[in-house]
N, C-alpha and C. Protein backbone atom coordinates (compact mmCIF):
# COMPACT_ATOMS: atom_id res chain seq x y z
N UNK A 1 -66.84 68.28 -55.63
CA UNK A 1 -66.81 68.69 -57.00
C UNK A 1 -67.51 67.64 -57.83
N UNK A 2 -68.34 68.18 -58.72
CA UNK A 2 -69.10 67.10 -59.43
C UNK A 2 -68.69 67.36 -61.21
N UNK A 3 -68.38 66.15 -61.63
CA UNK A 3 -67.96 66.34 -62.74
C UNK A 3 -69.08 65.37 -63.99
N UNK A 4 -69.09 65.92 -64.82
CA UNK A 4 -70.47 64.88 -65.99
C UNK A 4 -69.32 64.63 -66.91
N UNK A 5 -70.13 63.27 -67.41
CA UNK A 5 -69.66 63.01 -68.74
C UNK A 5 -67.72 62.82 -68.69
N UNK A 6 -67.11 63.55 -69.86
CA UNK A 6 -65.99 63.50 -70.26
C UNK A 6 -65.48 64.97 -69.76
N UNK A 7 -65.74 65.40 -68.57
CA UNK A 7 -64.88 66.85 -68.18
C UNK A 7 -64.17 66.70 -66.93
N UNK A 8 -63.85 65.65 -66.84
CA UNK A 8 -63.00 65.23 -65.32
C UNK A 8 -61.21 65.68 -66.25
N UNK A 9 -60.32 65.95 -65.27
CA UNK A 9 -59.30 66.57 -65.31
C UNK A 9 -58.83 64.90 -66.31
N UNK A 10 -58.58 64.01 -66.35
CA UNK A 10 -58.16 62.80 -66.67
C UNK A 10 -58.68 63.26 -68.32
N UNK A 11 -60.11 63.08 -68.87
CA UNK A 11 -60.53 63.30 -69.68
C UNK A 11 -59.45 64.70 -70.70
N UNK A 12 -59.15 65.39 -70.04
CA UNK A 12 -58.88 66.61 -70.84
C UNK A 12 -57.15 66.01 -71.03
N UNK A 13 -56.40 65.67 -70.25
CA UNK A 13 -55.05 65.11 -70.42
C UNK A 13 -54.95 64.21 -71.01
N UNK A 14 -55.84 63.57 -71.28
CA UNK A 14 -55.75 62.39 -72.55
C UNK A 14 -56.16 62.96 -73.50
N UNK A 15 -56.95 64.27 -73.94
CA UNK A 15 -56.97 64.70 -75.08
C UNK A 15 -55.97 65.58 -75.35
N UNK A 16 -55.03 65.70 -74.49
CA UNK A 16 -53.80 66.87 -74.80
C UNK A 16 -52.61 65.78 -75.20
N UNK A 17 -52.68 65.12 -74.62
CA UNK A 17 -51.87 63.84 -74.74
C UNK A 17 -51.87 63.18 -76.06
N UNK A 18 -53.31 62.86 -76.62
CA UNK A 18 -53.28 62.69 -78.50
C UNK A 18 -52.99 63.67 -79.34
N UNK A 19 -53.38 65.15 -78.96
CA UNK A 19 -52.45 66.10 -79.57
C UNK A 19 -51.59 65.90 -79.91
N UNK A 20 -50.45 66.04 -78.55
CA UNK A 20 -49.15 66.16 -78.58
C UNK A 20 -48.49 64.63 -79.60
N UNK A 21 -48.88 63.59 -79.33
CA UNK A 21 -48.86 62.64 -80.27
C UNK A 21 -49.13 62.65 -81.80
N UNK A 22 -50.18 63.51 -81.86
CA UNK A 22 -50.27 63.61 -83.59
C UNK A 22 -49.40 64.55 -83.94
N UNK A 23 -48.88 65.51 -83.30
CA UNK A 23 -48.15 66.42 -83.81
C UNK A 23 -46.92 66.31 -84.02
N UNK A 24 -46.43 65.35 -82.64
CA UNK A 24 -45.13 64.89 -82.92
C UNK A 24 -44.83 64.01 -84.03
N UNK A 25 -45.56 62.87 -84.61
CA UNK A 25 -45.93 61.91 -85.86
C UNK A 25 -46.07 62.93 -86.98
N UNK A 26 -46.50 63.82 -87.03
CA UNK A 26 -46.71 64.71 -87.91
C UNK A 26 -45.03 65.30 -88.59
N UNK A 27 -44.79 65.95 -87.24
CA UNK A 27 -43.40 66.08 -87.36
C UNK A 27 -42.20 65.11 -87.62
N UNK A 28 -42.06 64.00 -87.54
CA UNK A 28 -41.15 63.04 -87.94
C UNK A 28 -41.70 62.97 -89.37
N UNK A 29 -43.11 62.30 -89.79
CA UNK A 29 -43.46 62.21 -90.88
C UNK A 29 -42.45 63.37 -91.82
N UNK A 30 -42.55 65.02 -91.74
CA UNK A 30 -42.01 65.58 -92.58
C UNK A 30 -40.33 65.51 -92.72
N UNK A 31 -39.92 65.39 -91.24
CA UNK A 31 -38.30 65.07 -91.32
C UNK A 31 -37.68 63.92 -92.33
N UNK A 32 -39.13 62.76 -92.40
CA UNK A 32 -38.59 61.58 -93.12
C UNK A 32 -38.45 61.95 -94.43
N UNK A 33 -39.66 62.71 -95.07
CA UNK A 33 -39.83 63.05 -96.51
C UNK A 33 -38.48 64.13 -96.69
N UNK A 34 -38.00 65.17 -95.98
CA UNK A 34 -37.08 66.01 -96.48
C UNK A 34 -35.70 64.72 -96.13
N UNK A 35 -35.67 64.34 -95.46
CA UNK A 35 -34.30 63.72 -95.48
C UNK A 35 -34.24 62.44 -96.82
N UNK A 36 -35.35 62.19 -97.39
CA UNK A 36 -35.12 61.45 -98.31
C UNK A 36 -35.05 62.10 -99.91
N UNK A 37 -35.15 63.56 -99.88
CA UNK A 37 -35.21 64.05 -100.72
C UNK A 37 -34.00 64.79 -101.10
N UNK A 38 -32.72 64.22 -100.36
CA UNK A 38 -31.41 64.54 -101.09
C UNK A 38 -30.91 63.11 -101.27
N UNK A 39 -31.60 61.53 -101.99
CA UNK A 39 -31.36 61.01 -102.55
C UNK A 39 -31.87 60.65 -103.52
N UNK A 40 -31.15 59.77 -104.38
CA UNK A 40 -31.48 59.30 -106.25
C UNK A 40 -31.53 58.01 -106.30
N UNK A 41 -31.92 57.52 -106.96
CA UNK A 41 -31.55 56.27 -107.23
C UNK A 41 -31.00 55.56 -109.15
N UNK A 42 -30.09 55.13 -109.05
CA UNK A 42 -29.77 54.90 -110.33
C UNK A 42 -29.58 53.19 -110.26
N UNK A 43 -30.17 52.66 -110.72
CA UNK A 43 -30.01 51.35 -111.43
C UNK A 43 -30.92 50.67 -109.62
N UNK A 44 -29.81 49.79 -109.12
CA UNK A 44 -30.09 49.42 -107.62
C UNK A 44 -29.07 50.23 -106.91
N UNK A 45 -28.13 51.37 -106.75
CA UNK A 45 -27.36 52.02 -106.57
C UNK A 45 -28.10 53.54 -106.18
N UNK A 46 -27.99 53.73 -104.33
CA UNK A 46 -28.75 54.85 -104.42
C UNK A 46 -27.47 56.07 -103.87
N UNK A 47 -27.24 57.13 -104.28
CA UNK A 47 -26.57 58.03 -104.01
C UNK A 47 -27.19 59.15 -103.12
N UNK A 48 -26.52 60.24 -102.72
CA UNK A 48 -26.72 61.11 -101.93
C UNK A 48 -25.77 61.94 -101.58
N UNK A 49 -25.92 63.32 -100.70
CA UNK A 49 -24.91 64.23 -99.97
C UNK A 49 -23.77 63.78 -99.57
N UNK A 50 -22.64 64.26 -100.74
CA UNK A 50 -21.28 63.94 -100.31
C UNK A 50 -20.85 63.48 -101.53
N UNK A 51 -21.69 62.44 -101.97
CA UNK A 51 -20.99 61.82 -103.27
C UNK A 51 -20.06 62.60 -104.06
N UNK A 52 -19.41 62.01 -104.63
CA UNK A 52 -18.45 62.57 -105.93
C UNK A 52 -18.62 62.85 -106.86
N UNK A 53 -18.86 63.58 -107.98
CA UNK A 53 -19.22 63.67 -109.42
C UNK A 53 -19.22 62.20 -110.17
N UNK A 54 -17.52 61.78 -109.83
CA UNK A 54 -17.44 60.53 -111.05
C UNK A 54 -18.43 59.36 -110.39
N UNK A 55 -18.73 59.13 -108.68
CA UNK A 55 -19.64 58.60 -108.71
C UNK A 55 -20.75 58.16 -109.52
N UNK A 56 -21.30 59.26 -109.19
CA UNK A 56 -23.09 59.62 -109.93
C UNK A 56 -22.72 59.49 -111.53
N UNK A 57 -21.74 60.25 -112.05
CA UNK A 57 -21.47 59.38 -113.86
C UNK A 57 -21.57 57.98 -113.43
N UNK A 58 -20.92 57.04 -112.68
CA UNK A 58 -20.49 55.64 -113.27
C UNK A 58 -22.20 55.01 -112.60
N UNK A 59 -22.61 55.73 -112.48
CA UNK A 59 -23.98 54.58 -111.64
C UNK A 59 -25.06 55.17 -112.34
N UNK A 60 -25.81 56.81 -113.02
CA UNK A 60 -26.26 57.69 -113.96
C UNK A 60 -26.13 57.63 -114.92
N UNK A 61 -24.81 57.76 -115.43
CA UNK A 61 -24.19 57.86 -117.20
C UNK A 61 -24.50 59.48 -117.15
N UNK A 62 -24.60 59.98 -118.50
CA UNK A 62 -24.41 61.27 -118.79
C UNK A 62 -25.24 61.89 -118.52
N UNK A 63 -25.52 63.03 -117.87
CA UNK A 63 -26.71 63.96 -117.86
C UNK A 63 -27.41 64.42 -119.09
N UNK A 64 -28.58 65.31 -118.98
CA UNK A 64 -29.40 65.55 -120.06
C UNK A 64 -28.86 67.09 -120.17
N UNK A 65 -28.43 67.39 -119.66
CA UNK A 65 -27.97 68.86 -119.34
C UNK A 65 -27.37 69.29 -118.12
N UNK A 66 -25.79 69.95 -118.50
CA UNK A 66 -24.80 70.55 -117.65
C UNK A 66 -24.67 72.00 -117.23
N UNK A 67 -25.07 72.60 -116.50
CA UNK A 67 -24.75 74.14 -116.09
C UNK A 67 -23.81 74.37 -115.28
N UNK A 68 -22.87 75.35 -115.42
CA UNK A 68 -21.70 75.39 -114.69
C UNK A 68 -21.70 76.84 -114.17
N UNK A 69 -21.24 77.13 -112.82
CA UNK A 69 -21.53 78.29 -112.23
C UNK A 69 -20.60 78.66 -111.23
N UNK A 70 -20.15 79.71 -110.74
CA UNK A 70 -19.15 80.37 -109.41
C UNK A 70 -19.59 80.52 -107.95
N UNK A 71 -19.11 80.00 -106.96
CA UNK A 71 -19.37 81.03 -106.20
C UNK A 71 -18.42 81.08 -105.24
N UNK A 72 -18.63 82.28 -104.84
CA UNK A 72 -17.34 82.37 -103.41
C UNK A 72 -17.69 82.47 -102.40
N UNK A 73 -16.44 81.79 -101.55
CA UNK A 73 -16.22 81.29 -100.24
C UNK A 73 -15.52 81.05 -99.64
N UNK A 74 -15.26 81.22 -98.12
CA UNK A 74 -13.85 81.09 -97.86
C UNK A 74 -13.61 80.19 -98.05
N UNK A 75 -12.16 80.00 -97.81
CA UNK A 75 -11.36 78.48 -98.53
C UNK A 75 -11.36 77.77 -97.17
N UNK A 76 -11.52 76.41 -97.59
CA UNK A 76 -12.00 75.60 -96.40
C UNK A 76 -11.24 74.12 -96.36
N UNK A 77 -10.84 73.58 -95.29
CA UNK A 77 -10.08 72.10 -95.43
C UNK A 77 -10.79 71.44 -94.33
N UNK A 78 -10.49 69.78 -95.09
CA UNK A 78 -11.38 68.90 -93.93
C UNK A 78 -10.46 68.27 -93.35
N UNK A 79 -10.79 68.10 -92.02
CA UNK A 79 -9.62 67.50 -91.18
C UNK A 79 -10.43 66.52 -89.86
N UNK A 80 -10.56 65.06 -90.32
CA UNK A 80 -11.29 64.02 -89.70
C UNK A 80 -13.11 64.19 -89.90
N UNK A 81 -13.36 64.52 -90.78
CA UNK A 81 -14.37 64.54 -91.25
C UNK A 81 -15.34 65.96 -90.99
N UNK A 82 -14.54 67.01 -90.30
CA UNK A 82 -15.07 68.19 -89.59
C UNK A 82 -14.51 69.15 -90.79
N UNK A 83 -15.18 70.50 -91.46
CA UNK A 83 -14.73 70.91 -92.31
C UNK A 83 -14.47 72.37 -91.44
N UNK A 84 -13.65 72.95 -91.81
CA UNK A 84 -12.93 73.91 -91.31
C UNK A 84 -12.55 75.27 -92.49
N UNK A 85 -13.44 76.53 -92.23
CA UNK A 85 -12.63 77.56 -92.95
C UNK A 85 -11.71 78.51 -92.31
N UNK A 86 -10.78 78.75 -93.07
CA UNK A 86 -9.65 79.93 -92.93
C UNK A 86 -9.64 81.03 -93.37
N UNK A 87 -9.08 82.19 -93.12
CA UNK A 87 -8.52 83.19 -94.04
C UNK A 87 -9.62 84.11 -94.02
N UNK A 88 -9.02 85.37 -94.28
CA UNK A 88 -9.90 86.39 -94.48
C UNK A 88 -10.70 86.48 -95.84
N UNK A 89 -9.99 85.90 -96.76
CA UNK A 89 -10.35 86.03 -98.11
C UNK A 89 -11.74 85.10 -98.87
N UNK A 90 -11.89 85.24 -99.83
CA UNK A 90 -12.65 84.63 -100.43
C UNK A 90 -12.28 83.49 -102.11
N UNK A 91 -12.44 82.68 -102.16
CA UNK A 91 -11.87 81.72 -103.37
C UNK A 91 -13.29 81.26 -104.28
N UNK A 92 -13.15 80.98 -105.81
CA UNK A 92 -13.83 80.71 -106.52
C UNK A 92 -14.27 79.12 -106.26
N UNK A 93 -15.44 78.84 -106.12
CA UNK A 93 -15.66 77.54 -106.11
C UNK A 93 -16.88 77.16 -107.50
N UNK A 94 -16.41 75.78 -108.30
CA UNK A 94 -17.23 75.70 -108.97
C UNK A 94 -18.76 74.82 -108.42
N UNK A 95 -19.56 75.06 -109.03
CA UNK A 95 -20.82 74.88 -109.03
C UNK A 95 -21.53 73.91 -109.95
N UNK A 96 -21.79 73.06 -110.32
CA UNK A 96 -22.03 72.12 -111.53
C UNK A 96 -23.30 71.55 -111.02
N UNK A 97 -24.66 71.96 -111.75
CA UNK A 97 -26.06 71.81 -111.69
C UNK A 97 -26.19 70.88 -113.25
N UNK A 98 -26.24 69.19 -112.49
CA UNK A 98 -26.81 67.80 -113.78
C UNK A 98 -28.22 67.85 -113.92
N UNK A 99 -28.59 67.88 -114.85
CA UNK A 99 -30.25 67.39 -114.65
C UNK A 99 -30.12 66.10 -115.63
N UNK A 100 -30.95 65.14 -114.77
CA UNK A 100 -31.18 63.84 -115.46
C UNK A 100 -32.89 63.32 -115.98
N UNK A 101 -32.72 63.23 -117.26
CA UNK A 101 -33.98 62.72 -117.73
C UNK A 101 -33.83 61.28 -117.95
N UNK A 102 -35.15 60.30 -116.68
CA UNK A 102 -35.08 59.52 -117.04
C UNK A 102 -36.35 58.75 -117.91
N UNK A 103 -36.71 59.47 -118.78
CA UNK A 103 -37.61 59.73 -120.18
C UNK A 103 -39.00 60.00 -118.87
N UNK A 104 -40.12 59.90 -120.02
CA UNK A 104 -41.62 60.10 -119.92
C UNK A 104 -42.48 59.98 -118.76
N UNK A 105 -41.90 58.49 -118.32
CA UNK A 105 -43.07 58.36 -117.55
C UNK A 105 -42.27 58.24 -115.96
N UNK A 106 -41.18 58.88 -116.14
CA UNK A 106 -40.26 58.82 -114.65
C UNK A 106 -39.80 60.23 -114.22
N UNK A 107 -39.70 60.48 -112.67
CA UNK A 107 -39.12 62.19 -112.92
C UNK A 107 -37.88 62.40 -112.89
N UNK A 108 -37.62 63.61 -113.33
CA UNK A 108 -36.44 64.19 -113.61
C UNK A 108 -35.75 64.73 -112.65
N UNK A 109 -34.44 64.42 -112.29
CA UNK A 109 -34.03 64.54 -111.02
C UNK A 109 -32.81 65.55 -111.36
N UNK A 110 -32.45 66.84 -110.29
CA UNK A 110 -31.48 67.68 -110.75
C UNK A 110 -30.49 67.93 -109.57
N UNK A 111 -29.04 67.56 -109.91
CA UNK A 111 -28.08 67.07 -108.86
C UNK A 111 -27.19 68.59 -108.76
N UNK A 112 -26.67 69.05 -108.10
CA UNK A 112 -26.11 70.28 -107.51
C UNK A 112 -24.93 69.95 -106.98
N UNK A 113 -23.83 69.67 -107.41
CA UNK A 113 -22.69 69.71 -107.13
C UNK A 113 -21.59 71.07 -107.19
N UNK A 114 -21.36 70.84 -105.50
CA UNK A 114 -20.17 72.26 -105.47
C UNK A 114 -18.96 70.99 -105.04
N UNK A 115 -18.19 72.20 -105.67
CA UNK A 115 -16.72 72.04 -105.48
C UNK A 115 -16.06 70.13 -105.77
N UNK A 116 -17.26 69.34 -106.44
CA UNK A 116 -17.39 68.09 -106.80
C UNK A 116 -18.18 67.70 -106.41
N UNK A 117 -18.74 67.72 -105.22
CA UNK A 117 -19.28 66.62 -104.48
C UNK A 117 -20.71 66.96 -104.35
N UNK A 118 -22.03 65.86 -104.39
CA UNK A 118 -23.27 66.44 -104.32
C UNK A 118 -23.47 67.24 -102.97
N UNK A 119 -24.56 67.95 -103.48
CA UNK A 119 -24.77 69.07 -102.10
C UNK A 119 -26.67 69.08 -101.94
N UNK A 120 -26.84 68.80 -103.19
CA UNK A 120 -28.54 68.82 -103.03
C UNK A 120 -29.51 67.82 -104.12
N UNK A 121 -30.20 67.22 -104.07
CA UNK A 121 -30.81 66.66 -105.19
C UNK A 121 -32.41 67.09 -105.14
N UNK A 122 -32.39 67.42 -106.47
CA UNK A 122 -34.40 68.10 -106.39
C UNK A 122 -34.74 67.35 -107.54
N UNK A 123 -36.23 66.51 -106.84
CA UNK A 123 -37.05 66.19 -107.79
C UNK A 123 -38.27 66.88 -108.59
N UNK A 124 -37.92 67.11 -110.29
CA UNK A 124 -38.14 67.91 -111.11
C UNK A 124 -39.60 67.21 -111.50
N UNK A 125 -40.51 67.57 -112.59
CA UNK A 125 -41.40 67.08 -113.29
C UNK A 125 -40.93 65.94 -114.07
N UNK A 126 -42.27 64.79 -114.42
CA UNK A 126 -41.75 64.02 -115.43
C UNK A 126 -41.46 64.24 -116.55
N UNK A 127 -40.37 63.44 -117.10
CA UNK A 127 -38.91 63.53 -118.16
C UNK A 127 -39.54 63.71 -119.42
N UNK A 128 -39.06 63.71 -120.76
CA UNK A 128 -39.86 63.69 -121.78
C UNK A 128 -38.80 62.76 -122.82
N UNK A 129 -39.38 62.63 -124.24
CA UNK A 129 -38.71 61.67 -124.83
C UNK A 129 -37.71 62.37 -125.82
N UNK A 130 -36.78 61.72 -126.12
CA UNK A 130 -35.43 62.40 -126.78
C UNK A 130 -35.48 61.89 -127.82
N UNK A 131 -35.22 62.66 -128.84
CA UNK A 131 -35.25 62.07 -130.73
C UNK A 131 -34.15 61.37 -130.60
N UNK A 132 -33.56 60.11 -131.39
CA UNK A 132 -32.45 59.61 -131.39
C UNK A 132 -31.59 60.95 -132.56
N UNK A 133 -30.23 60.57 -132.21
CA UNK A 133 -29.30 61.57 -133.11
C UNK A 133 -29.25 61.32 -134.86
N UNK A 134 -29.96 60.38 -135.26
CA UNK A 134 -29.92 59.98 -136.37
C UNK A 134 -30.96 60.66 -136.72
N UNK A 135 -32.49 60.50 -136.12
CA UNK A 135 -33.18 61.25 -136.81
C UNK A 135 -33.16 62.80 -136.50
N UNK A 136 -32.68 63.19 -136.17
CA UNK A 136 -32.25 65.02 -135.82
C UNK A 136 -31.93 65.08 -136.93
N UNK A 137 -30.72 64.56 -137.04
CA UNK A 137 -29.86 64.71 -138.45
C UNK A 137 -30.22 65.00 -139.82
N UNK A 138 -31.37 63.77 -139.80
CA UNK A 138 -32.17 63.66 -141.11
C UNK A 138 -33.20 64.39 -141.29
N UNK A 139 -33.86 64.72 -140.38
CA UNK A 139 -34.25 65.80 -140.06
C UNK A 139 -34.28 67.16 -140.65
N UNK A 140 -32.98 67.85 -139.69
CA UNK A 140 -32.48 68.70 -140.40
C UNK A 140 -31.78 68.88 -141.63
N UNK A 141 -31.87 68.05 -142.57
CA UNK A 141 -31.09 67.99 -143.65
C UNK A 141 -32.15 67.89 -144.99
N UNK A 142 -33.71 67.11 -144.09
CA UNK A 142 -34.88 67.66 -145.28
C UNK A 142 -35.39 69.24 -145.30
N UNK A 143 -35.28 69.76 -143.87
CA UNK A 143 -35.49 71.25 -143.96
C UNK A 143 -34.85 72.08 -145.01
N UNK A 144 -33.47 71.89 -144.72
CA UNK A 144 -32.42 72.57 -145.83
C UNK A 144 -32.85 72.49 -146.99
N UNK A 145 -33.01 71.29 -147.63
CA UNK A 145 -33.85 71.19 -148.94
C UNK A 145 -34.64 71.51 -149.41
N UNK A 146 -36.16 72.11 -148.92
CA UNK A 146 -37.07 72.51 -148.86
C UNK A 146 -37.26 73.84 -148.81
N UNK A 147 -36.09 74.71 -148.47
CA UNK A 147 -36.24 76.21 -148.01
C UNK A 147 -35.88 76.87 -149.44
């Protein structure tokens, strides 16, 4: 058997072989980016899946906006860190969607808490700037005058 150049059986398994290598790199690459994209960072304090509400207040401070929402599910208890549902039925669970502006030139990050605890964090567009409450005020109080 006469083989030229780069078509010997060796030749072709080392090019299946960098394939399989870029693809696999390829693939971790995206696992890294989604697994870092259910965390935040507030101050030097970085949070994530599981946290607590009052957490993310004491390390965040107040959100820019609160939405509050239902949903049902069976009722569920944790027992050694394994969560477990029961029952035929279905129970109200609340839903509490924070969005945080951290002004202009940073993005806006929006936290998804069920039943307390975070469940998802999505990074939004960059933030924009907030009038202080003094000038709102004054603000609205030259309009009135004017009309």
């Amino acid at each position: 058997m006469l083989f030229i150049g780069n078509s010997s059986p060796q030749g072709h398994s080392d090019a299946m072989r960098a394939l399989v290598s870029a693809t696999l790199g390829a693939l971790l690459l995206v696992m890294a980016s989604t697994a870092s994209a259910d965390n935040m960072r507030c101050g030097s304090k970085l949070l994530g899946s599981g946290d607590p509400r009052v957490k993310v207040r004491q390390f965040c401070g107040e959100p820019a906006d609160v939405q509050t929402r239902y949903i049902l599910r069976r009722p569920t208890f944790n027992h050694g860190g394994r969560i477990y549902s029961y029952g035929d039925g279905y129970v109200e669970v609340p839903v509490e969607i924070w969005t945080y502006n951290f002004g202009p030139y940073k993005l806006m990050r929006q936290v998804r808490f069920v039943d307390g605890f975070v469940e998802e964090i999505e990074t939004l567009g960059y933030g924009y700037h907030t009038a202080p409450a003094s000038t709102a005020d004054a603000d609205s109080g030259r309009r009135d005058t004017y009309r």
